[in-house]
N, C-alpha and C. Protein backbone atom coordinates (compact mmCIF):
# COMPACT_ATOMS: atom_id res chain seq x y z
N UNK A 1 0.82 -1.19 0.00
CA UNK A 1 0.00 0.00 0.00
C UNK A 1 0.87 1.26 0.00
N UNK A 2 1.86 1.40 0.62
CA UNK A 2 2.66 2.31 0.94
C UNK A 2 3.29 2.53 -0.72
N UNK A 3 3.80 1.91 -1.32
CA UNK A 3 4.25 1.93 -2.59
C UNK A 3 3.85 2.64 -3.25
N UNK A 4 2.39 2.01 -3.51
CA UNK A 4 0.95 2.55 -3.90
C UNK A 4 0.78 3.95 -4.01
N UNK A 5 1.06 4.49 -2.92
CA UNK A 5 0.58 5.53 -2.19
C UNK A 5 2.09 6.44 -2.66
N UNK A 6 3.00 5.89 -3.05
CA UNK A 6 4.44 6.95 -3.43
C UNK A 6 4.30 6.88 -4.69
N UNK A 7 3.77 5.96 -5.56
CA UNK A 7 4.03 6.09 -6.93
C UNK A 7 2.89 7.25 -7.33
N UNK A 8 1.72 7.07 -6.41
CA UNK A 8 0.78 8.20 -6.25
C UNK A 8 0.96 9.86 -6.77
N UNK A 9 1.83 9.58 -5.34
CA UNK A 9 2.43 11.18 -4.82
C UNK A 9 3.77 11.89 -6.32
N UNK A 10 4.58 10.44 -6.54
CA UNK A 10 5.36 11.23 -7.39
C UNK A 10 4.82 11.36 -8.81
N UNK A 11 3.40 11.21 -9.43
CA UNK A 11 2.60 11.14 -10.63
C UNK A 11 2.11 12.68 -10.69
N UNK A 12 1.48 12.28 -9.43
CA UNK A 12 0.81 14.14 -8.76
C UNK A 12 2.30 15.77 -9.16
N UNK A 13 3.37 14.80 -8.56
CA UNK A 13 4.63 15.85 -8.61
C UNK A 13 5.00 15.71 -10.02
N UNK A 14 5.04 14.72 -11.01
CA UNK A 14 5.45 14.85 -12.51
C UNK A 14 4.26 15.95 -13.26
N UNK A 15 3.04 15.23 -12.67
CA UNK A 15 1.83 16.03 -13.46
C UNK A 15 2.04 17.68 -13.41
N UNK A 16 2.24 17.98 -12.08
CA UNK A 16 2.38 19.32 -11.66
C UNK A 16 3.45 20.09 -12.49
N UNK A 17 5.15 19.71 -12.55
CA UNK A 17 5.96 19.99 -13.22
C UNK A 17 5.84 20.20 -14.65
N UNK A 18 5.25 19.04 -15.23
CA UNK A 18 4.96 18.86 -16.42
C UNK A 18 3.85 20.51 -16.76
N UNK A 19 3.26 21.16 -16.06
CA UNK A 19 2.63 21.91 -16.56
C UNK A 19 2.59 22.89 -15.94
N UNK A 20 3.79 23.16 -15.62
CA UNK A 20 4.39 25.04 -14.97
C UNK A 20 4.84 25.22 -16.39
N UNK A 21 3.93 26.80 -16.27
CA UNK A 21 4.16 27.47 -17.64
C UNK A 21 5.24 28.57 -17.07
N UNK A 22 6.23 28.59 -17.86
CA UNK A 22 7.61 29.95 -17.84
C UNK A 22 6.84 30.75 -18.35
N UNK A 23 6.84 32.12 -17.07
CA UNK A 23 6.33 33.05 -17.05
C UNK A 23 7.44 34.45 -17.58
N UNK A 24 8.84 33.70 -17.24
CA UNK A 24 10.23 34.66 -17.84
C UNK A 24 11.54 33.92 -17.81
N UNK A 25 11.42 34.23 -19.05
CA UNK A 25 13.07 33.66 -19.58
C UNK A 25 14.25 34.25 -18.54
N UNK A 26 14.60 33.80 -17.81
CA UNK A 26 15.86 33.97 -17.45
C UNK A 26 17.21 33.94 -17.92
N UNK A 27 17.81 35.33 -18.40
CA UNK A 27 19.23 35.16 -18.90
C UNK A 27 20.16 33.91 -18.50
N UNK A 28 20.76 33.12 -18.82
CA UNK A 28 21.78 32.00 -18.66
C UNK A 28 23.15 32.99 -19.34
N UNK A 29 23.23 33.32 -20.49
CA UNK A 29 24.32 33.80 -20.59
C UNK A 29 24.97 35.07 -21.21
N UNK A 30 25.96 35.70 -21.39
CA UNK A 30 26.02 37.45 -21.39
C UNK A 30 26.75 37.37 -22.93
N UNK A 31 26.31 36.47 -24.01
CA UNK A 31 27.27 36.55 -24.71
C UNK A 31 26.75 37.67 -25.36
N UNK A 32 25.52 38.56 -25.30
CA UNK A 32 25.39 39.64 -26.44
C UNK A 32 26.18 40.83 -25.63
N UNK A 33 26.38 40.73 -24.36
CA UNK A 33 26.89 41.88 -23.80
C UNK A 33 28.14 41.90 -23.97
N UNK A 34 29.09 40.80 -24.01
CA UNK A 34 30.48 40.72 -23.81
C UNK A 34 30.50 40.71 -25.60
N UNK A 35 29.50 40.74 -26.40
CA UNK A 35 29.70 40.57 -27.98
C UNK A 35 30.24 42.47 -27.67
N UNK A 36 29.72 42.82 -27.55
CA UNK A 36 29.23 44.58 -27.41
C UNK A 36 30.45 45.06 -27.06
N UNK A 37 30.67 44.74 -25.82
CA UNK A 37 32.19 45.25 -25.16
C UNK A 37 33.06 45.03 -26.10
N UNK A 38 32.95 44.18 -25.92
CA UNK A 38 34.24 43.76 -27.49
C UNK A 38 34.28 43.95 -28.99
N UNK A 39 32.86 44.76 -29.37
CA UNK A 39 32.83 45.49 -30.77
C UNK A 39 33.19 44.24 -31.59
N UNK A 40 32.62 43.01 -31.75
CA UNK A 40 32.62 42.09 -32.38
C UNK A 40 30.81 41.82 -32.39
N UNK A 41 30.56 41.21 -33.88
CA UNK A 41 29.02 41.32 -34.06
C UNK A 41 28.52 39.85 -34.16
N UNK A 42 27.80 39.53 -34.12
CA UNK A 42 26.82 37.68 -34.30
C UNK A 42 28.10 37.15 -35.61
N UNK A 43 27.71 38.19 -36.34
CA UNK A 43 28.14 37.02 -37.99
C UNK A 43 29.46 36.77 -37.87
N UNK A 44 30.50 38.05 -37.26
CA UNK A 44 31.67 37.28 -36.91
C UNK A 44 32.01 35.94 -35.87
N UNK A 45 31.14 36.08 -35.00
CA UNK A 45 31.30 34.97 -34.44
C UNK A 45 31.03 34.01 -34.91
N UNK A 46 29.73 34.01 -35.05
CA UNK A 46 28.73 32.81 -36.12
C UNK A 46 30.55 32.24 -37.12
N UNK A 47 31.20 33.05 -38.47
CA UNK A 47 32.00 32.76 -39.34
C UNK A 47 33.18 31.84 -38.18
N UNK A 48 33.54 32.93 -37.06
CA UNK A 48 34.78 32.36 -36.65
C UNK A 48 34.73 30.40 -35.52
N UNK A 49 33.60 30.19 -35.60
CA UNK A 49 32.86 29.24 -34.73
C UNK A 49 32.88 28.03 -35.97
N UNK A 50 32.11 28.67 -37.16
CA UNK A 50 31.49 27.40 -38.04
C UNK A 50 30.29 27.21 -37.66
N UNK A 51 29.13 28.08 -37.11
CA UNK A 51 28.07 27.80 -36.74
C UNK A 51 27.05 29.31 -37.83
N UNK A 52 25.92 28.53 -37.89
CA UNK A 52 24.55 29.93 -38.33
C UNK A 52 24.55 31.37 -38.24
N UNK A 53 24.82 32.43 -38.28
CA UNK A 53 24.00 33.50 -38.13
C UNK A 53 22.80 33.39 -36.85
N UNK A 54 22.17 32.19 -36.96
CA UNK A 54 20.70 32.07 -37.20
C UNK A 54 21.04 31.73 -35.12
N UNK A 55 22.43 30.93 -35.29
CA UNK A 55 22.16 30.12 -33.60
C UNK A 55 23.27 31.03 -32.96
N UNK A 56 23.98 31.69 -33.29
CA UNK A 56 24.65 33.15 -32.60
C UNK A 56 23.39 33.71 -32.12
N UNK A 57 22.45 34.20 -32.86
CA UNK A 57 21.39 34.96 -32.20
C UNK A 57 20.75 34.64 -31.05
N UNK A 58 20.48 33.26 -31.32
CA UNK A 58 19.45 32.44 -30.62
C UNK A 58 20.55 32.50 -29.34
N UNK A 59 21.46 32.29 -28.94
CA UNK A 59 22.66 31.87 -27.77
C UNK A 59 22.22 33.61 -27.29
N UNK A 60 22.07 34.65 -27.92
CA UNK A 60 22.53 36.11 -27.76
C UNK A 60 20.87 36.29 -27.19
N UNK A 61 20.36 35.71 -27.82
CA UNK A 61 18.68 36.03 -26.47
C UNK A 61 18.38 35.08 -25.76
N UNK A 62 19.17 34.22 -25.60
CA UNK A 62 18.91 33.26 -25.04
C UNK A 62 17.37 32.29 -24.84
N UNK A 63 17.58 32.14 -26.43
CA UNK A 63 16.47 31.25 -26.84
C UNK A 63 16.55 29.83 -26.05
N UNK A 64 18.15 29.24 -26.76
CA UNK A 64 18.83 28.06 -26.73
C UNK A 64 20.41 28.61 -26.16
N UNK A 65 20.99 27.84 -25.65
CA UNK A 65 22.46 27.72 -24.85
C UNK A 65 23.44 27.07 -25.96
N UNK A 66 24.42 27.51 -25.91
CA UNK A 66 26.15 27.01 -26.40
C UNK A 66 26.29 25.68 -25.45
N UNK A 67 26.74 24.54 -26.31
CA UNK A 67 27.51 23.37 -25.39
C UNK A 67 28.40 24.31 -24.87
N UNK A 68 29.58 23.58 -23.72
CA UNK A 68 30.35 24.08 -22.80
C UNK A 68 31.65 23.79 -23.60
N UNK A 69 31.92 22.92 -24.94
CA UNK A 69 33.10 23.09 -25.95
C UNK A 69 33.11 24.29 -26.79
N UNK A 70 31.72 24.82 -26.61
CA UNK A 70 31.61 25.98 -28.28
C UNK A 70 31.58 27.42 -27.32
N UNK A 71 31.14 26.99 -26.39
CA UNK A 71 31.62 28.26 -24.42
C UNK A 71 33.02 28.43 -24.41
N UNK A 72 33.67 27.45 -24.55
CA UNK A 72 35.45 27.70 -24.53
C UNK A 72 35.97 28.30 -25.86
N UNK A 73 35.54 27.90 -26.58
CA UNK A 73 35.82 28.22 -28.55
C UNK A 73 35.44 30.01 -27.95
N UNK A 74 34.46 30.21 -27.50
CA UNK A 74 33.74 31.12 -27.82
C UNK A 74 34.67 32.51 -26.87
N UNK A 75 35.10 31.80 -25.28
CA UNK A 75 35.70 32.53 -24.42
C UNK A 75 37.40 32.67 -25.15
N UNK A 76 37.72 32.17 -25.95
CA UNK A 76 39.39 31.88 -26.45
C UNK A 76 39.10 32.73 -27.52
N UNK A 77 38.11 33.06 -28.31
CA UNK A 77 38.58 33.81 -29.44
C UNK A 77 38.32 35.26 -28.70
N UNK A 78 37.14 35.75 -27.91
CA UNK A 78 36.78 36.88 -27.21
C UNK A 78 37.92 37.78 -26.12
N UNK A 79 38.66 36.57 -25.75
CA UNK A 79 39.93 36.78 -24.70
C UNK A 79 39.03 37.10 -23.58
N UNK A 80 38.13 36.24 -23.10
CA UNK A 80 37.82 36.31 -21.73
C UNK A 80 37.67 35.42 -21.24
N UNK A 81 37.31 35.02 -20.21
CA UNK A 81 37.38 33.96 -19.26
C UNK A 81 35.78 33.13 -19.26
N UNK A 82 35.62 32.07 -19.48
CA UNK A 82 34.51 31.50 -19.46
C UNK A 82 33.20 32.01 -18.50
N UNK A 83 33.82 32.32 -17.04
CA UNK A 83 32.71 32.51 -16.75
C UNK A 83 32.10 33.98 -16.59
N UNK A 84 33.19 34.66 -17.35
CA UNK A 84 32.56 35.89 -18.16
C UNK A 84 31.40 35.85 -18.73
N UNK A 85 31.15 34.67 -19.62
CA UNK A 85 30.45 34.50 -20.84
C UNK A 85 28.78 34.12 -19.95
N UNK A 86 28.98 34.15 -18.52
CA UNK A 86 27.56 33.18 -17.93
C UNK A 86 27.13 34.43 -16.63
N UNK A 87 25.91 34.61 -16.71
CA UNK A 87 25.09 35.29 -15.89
C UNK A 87 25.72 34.56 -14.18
N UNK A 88 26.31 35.75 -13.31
CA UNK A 88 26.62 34.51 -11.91
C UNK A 88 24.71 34.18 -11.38
């Protein structure tokens, strides 16, 4: 019964999760700001990466996130320090 009664409770806690609506995007990372400081624009990066136009942007509003290999690519060509590149 007890089982019963947990597989219950954690259905109730998936259901619940499953349907919290994001009310605000929360910045994850500063790459449009540190783009700025550094007078470097999307398409150069986008060229110097090997990646879109299209997913520079998307990383720069933080649609979608950079893996943590294309975060280092990204902190080595900028000359800053990785966790420059991330909201503390």
């Amino acid at each position: 019964m007890y089982i019963i009664k947990c597989v219950i409770e954690r259905m109730k806690n998936f259901h619940y999760l499953c349907n919290i609506k994001v009310t605000k995007m929360e910045d994850i990372n500063r790459l449009k700001v540190v783009l700025a400081e550094k007078k470097r624009t999307n398409k150069w990066l986008a060229e110097e990466i090997g990646k879109t136009p299209c997913t520079v942007s998307k990383w720069c509003s933080n649609s979608i996130q950079p893996d943590l290999q294309t975060l280092d690519k990204i902190a080595k060509l900028l000359n800053v320090d990785k966790r420059d590149l991330l909201t503390p």
